[in-house]
N, C-alpha and C. Protein backbone atom coordinates (compact mmCIF):
# COMPACT_ATOMS: atom_id res chain seq x y z
N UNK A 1 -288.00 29.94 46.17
CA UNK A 1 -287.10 29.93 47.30
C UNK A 1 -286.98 31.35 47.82
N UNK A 2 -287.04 31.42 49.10
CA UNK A 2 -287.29 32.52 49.87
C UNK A 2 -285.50 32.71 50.57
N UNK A 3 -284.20 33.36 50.60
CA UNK A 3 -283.20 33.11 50.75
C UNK A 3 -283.08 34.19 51.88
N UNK A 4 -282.98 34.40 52.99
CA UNK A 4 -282.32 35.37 53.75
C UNK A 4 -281.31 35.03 54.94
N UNK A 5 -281.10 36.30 55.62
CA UNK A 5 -279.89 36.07 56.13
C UNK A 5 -280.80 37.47 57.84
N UNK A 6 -280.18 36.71 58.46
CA UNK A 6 -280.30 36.82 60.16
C UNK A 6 -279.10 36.80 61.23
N UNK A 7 -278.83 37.87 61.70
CA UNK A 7 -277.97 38.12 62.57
C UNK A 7 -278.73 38.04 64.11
N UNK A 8 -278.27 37.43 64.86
CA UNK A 8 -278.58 37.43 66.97
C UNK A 8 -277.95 36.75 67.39
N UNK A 9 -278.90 36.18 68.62
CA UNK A 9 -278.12 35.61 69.58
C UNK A 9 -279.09 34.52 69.72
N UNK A 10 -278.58 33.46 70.51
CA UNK A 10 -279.24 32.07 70.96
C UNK A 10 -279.81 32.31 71.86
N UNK A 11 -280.99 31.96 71.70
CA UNK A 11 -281.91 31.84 73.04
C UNK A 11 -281.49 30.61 74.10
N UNK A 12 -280.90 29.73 73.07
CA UNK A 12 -280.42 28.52 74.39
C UNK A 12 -279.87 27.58 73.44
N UNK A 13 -279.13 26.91 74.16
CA UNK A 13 -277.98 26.02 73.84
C UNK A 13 -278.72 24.87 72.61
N UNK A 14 -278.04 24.53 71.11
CA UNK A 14 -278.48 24.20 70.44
C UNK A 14 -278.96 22.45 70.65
N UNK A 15 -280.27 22.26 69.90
CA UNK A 15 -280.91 21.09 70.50
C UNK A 15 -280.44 20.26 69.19
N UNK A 16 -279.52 18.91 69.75
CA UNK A 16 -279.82 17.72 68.77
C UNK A 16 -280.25 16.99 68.59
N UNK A 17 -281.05 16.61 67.66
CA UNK A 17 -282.46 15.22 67.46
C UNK A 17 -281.70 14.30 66.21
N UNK A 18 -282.50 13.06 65.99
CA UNK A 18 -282.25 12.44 64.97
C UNK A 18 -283.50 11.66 64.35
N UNK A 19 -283.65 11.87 63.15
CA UNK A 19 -284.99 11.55 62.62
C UNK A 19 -284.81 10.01 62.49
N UNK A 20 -286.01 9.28 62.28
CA UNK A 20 -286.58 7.36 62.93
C UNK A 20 -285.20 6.62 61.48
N UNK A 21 -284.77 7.72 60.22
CA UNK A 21 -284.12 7.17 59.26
C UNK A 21 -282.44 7.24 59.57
N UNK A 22 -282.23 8.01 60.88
CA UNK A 22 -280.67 7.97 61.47
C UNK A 22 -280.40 9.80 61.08
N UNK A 23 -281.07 10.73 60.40
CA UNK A 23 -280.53 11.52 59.78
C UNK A 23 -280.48 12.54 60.85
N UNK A 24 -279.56 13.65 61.19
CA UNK A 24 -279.18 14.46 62.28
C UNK A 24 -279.91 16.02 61.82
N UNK A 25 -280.67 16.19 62.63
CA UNK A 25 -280.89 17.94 62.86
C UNK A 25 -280.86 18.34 64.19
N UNK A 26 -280.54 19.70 63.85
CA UNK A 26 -279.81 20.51 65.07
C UNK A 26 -280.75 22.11 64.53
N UNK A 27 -281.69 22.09 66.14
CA UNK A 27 -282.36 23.15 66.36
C UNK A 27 -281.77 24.62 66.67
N UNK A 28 -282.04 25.59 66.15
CA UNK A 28 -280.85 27.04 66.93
C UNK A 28 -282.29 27.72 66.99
N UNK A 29 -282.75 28.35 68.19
CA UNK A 29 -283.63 28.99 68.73
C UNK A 29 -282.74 31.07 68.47
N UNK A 30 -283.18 31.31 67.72
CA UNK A 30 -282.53 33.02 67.27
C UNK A 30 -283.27 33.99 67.57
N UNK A 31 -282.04 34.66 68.42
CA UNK A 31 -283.59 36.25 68.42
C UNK A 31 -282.96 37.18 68.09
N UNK A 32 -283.49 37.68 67.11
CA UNK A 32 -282.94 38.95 65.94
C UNK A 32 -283.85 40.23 66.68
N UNK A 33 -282.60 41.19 66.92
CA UNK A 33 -283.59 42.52 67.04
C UNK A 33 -283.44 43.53 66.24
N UNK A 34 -284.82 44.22 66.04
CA UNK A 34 -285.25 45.38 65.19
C UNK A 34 -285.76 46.61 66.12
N UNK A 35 -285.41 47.73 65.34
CA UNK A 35 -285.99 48.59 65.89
C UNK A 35 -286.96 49.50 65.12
N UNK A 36 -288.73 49.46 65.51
CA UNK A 36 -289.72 49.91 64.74
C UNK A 36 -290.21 50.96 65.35
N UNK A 37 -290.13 52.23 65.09
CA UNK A 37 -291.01 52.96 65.51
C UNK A 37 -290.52 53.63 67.23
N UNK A 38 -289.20 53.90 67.05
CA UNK A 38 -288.15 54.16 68.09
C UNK A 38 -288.07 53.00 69.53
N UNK A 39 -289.05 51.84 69.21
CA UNK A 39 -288.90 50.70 70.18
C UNK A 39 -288.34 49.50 69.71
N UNK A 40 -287.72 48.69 70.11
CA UNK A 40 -286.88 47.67 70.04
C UNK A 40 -287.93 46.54 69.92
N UNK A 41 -287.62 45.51 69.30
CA UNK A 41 -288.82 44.89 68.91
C UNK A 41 -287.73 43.32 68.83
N UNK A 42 -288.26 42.05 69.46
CA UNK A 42 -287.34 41.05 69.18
C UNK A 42 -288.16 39.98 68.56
N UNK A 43 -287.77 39.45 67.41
CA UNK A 43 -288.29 38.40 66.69
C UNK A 43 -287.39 36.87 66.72
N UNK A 44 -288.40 35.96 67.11
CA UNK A 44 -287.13 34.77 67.46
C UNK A 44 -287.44 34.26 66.25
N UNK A 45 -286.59 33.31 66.07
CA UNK A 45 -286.21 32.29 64.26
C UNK A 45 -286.37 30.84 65.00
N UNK A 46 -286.86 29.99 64.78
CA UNK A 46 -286.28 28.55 64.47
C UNK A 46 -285.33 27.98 63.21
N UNK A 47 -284.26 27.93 63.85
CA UNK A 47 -283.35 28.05 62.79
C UNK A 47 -283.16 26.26 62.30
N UNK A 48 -283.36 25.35 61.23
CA UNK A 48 -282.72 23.90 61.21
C UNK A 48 -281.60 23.87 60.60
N UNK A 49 -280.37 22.62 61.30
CA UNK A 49 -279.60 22.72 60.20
C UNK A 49 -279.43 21.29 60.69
N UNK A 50 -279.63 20.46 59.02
CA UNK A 50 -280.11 19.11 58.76
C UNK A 50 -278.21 18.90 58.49
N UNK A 51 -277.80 17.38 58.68
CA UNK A 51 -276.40 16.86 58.60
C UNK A 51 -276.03 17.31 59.73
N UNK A 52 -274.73 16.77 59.22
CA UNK A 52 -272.95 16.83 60.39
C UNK A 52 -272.03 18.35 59.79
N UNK A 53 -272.81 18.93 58.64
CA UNK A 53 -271.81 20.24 58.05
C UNK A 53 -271.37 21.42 59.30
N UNK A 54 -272.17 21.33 60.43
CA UNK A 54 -271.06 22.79 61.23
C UNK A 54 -270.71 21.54 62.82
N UNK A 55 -271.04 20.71 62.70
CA UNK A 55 -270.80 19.90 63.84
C UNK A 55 -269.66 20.74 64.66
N UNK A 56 -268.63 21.07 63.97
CA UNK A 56 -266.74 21.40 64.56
C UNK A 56 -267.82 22.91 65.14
N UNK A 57 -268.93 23.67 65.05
CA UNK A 57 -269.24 25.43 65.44
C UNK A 57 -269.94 24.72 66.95
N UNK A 58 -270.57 23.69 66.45
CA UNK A 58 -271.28 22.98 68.00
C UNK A 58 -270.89 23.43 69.19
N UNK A 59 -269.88 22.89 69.72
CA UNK A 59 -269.13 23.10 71.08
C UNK A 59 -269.16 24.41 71.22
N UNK A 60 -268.68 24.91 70.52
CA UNK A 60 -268.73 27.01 70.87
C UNK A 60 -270.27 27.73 71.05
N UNK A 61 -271.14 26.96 70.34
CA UNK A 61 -272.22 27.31 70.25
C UNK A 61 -273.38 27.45 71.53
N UNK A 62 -273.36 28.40 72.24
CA UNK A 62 -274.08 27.95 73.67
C UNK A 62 -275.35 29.50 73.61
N UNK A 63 -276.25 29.07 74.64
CA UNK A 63 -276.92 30.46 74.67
C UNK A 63 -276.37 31.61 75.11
N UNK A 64 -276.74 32.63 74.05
CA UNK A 64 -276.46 33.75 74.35
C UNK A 64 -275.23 34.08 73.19
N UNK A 65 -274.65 33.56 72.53
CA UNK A 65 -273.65 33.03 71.70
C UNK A 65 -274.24 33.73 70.84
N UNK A 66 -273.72 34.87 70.05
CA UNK A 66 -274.15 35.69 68.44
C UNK A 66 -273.61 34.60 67.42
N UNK A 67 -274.92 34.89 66.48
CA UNK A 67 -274.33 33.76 65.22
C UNK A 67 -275.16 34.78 63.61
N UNK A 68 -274.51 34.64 62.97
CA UNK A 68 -275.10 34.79 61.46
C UNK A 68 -275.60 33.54 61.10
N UNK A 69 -276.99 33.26 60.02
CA UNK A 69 -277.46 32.39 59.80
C UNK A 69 -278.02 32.87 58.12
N UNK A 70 -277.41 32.06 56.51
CA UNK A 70 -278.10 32.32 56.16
C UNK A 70 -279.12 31.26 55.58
N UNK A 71 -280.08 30.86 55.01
CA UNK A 71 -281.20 30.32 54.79
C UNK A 71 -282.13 30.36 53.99
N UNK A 72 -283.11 28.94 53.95
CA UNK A 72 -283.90 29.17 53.04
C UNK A 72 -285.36 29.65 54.18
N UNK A 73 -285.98 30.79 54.03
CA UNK A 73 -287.52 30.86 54.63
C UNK A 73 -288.04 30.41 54.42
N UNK A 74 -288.75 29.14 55.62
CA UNK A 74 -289.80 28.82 55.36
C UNK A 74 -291.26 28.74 55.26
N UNK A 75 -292.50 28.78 55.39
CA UNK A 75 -293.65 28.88 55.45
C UNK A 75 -293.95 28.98 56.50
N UNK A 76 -294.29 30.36 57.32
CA UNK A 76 -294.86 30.91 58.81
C UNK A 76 -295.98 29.64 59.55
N UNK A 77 -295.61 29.15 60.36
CA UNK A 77 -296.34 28.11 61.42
C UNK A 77 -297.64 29.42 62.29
N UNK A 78 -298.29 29.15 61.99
CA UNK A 78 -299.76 29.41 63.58
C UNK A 78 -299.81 28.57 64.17
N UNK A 79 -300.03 28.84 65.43
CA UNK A 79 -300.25 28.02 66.68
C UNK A 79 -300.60 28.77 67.38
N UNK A 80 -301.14 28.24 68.79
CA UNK A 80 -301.89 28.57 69.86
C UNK A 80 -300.67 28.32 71.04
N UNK A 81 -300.56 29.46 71.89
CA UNK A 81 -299.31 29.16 72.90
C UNK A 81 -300.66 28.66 73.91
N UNK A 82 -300.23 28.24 75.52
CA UNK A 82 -300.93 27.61 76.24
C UNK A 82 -301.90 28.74 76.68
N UNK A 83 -301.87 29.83 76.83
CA UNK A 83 -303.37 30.90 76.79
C UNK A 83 -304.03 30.71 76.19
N UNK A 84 -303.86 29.97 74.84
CA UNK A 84 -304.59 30.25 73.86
C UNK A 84 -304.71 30.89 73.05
N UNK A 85 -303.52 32.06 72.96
CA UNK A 85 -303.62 32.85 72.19
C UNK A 85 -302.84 32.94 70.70
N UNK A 86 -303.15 33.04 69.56
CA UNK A 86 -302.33 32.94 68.01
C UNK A 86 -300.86 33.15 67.94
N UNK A 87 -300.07 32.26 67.85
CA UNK A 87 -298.52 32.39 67.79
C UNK A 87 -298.27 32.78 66.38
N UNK A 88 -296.76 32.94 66.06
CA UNK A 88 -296.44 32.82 64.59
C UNK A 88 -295.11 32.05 64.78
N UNK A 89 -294.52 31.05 64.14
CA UNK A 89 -293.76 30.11 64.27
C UNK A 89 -292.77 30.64 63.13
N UNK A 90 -291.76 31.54 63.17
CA UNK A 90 -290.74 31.99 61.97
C UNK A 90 -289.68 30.32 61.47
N UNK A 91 -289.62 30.08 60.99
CA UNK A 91 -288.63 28.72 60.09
C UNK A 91 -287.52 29.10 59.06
N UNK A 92 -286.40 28.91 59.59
CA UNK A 92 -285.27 28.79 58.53
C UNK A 92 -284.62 27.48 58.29
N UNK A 93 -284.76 27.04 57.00
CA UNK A 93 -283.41 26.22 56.71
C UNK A 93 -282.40 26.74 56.40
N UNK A 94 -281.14 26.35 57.42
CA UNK A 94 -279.83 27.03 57.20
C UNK A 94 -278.59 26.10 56.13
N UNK A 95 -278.79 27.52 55.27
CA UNK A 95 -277.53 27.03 54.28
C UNK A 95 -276.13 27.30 54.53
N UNK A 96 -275.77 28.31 55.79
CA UNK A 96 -274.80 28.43 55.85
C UNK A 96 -274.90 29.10 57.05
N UNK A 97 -273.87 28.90 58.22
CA UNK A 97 -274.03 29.82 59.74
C UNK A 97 -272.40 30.02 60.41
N UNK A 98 -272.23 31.10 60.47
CA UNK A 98 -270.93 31.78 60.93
C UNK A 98 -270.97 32.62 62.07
N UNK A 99 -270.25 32.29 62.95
CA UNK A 99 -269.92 32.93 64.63
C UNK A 99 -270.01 34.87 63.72
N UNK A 100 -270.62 35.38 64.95
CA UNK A 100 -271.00 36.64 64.70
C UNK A 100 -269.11 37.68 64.98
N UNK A 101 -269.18 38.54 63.90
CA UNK A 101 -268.02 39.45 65.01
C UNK A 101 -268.40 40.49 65.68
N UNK A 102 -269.83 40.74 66.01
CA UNK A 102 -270.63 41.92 66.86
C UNK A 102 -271.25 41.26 68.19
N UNK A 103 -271.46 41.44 68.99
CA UNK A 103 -271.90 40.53 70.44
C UNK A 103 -271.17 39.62 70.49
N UNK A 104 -270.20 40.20 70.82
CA UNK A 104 -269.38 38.62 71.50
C UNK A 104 -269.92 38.51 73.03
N UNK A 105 -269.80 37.52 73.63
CA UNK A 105 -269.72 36.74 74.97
C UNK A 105 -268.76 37.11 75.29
N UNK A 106 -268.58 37.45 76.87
CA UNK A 106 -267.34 37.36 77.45
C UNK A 106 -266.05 35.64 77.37
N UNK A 107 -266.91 34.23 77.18
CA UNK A 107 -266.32 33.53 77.05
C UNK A 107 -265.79 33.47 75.41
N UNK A 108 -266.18 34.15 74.56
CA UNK A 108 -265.84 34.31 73.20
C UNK A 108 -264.75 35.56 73.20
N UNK A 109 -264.55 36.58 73.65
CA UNK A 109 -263.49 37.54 73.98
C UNK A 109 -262.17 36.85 74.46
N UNK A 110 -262.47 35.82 75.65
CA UNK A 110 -261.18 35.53 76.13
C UNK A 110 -260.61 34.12 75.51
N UNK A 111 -261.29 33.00 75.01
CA UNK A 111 -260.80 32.08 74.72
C UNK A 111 -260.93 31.41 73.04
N UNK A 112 -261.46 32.31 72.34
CA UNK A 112 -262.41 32.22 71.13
C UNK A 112 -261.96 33.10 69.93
N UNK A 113 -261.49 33.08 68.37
CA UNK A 113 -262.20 33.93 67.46
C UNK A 113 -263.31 34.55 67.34
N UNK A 114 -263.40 36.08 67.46
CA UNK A 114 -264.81 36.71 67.74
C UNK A 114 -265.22 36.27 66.06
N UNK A 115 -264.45 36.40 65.09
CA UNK A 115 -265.11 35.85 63.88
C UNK A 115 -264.82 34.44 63.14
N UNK A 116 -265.40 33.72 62.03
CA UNK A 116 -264.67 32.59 62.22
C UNK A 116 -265.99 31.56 61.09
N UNK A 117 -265.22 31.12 60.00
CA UNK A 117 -266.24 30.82 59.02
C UNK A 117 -266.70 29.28 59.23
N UNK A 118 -268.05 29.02 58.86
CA UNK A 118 -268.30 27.59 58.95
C UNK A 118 -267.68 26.34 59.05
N UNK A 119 -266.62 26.51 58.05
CA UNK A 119 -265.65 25.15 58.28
C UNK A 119 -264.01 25.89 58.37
N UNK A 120 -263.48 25.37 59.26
CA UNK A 120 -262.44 25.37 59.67
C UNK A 120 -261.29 25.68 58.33
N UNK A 121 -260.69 26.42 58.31
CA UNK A 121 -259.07 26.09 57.44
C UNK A 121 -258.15 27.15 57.97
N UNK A 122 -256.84 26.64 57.46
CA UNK A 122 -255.88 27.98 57.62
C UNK A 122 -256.08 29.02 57.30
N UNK A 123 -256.88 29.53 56.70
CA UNK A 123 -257.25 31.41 56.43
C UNK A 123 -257.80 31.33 57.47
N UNK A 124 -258.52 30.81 58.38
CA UNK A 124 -259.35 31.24 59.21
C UNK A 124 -258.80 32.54 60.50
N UNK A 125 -259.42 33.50 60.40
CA UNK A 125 -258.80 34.65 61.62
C UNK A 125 -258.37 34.10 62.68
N UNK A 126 -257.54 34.39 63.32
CA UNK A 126 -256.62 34.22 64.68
C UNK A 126 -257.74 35.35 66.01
N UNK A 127 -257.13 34.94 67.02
CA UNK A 127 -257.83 36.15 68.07
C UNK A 127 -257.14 38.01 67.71
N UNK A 128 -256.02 37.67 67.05
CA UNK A 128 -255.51 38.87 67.16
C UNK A 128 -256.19 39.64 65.96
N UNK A 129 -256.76 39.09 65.09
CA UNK A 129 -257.29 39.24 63.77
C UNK A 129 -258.79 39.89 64.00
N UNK A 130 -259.05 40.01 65.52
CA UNK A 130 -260.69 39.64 65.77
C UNK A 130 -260.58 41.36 65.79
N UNK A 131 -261.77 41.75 65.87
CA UNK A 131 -262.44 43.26 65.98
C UNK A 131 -261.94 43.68 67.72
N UNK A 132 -261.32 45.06 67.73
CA UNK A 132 -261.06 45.32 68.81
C UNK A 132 -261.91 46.00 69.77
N UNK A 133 -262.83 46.53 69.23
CA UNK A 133 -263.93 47.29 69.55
C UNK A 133 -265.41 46.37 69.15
N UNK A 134 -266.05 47.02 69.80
CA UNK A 134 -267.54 46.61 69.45
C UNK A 134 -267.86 47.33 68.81
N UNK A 135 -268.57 47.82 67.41
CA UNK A 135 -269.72 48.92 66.39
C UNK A 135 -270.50 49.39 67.85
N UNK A 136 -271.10 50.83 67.89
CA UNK A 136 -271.95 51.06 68.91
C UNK A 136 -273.16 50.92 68.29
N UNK A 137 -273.66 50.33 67.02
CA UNK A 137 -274.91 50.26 66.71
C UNK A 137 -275.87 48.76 66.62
């Protein structure tokens, strides 16, 4: 088991399918950035997360939306995009995914916990609880 953990943003609003046996997965398209060699470099994730476990993060969840994701890695996909040219297909199964408190959205500033854990309970931070500043890094 390959276990890591990925911080970004959504490339676009999360996709829900259901496999021919009734069972629910939910696609999160992630683009994590790095910086190599004093240039910024963005790597997207296909993120799965199989069940109903963050269903209640759904609704908040839209593109552009920062999320933590952590996961099992899976085995790099090749493919050919429509040029023709060699893709690499990154795969996570997500064991666990929590609203980011760094990139917030402007609709996450005004109506939202900038932080805020997978399942709901009373510990959970309030808005006033949230980070007042952004990290500049």
């Amino acid at each position: 088991m390959n276990f890591m953990q990925i911080a970004g943003h959504l490339g676009a609003d999360p996709e829900v399918r259901f496999t021919s046996t009734g069972k629910k997965v939910t696609v999160l398209r992630v683009a994590a950035k790095s910086r190599k060699g004093g240039k910024d470099q963005t790597i997207w994730w296909r993120v799965t997360i199989w069940g109903e476990q963050y269903d209640a993060m759904m609704p908040h969840l839209k593109k552009g939306s920062a999320v933590i994701v952590f996961g099992n890695l899976e085995a790099p996909e090749i493919y050919n995009n429509r040029e023709g040219t060699p893709q690499i297909s990154l795969n996570i199964t997500a064991t666990y995914l929590q609203f980011s408190p760094f990139g917030r959205t402007e609709r996450e500033t005004t109506s939202e916990p900038a932080f805020a854990a997978a399942s709901a309970s009373a510990s959970s931070p309030t808005p006033q609880d949230s980070f007042e500043d952004e990290v500049p890094f």
